[in-house]
C-alpha atoms as a PDB file:
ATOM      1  CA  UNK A   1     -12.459 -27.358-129.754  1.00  0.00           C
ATOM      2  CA  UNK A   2      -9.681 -29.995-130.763  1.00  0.00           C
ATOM      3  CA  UNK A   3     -10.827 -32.411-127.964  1.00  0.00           C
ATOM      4  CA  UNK A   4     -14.392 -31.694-128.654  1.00  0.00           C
ATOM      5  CA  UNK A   5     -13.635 -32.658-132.894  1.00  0.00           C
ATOM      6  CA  UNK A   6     -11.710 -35.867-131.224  1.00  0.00           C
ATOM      7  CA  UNK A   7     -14.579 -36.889-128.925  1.00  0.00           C
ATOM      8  CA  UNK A   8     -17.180 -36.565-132.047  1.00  0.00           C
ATOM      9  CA  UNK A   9     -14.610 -38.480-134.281  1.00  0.00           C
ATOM     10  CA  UNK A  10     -13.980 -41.415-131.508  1.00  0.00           C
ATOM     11  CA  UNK A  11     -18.102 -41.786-131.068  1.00  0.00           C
ATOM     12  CA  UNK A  12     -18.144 -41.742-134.617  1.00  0.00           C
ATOM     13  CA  UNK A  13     -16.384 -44.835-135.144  1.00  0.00           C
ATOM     14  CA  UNK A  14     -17.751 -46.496-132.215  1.00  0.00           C
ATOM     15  CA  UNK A  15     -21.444 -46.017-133.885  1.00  0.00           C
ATOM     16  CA  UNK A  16     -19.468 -47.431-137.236  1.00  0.00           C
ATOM     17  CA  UNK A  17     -18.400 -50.031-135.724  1.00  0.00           C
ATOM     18  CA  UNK A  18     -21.381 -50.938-133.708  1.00  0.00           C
ATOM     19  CA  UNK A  19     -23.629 -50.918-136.531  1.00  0.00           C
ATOM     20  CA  UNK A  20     -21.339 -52.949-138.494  1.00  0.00           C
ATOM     21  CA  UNK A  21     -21.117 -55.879-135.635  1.00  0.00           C
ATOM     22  CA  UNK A  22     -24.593 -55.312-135.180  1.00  0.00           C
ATOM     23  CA  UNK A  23     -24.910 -56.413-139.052  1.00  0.00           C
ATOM     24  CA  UNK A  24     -22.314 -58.924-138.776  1.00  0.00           C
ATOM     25  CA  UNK A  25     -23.962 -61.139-135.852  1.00  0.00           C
ATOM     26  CA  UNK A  26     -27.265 -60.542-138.270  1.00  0.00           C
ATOM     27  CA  UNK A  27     -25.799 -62.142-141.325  1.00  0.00           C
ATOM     28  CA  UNK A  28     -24.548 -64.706-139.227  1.00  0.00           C
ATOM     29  CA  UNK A  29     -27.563 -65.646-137.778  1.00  0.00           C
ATOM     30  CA  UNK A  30     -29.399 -65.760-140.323  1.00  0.00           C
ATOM     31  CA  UNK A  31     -27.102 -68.087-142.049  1.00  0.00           C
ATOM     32  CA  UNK A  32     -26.542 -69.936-139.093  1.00  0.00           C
ATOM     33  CA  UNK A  33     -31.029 -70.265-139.140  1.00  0.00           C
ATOM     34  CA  UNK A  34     -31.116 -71.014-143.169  1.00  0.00           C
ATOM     35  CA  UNK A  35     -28.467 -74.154-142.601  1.00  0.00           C
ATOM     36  CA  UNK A  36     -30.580 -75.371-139.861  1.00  0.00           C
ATOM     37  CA  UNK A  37     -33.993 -75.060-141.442  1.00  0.00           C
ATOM     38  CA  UNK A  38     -31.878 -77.275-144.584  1.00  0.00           C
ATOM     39  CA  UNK A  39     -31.834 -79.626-142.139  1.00  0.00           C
ATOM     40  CA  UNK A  40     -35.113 -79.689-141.150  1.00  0.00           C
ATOM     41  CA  UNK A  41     -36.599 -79.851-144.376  1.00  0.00           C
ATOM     42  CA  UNK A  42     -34.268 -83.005-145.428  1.00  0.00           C
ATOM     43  CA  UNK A  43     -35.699 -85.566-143.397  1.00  0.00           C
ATOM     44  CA  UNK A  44     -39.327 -84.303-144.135  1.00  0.00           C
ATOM     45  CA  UNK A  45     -38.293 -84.807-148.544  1.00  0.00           C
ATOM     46  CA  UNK A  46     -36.704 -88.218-147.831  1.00  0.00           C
ATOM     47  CA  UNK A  47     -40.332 -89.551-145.902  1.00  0.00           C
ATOM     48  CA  UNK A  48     -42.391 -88.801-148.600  1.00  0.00           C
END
């Protein structure tokens, strides 16, 4: 039963922590895309 309460605890934090990177690399992206669409838009203000 103790192994069985460790196993469930171990997963547990692996799920945790797998959602949490999972909404890490999101965040990042996403920032990562808004910086780059800045860009974008920049040249297309300055030509009109």
């Amino acid at each position: 039963m103790i192994k069985t309460l460790i196993k469930l605890k171990i997963l547990k934090f692996i799920l945790i922590g797998g959602v949490s990177a999972a909404y890490a690399f999101k965040k990042y992206c996403d920032q990562k895309n808004e910086v780059k669409s800045r860009k974008d838009k920049k040249p297309s203000l300055l030509t009109r």
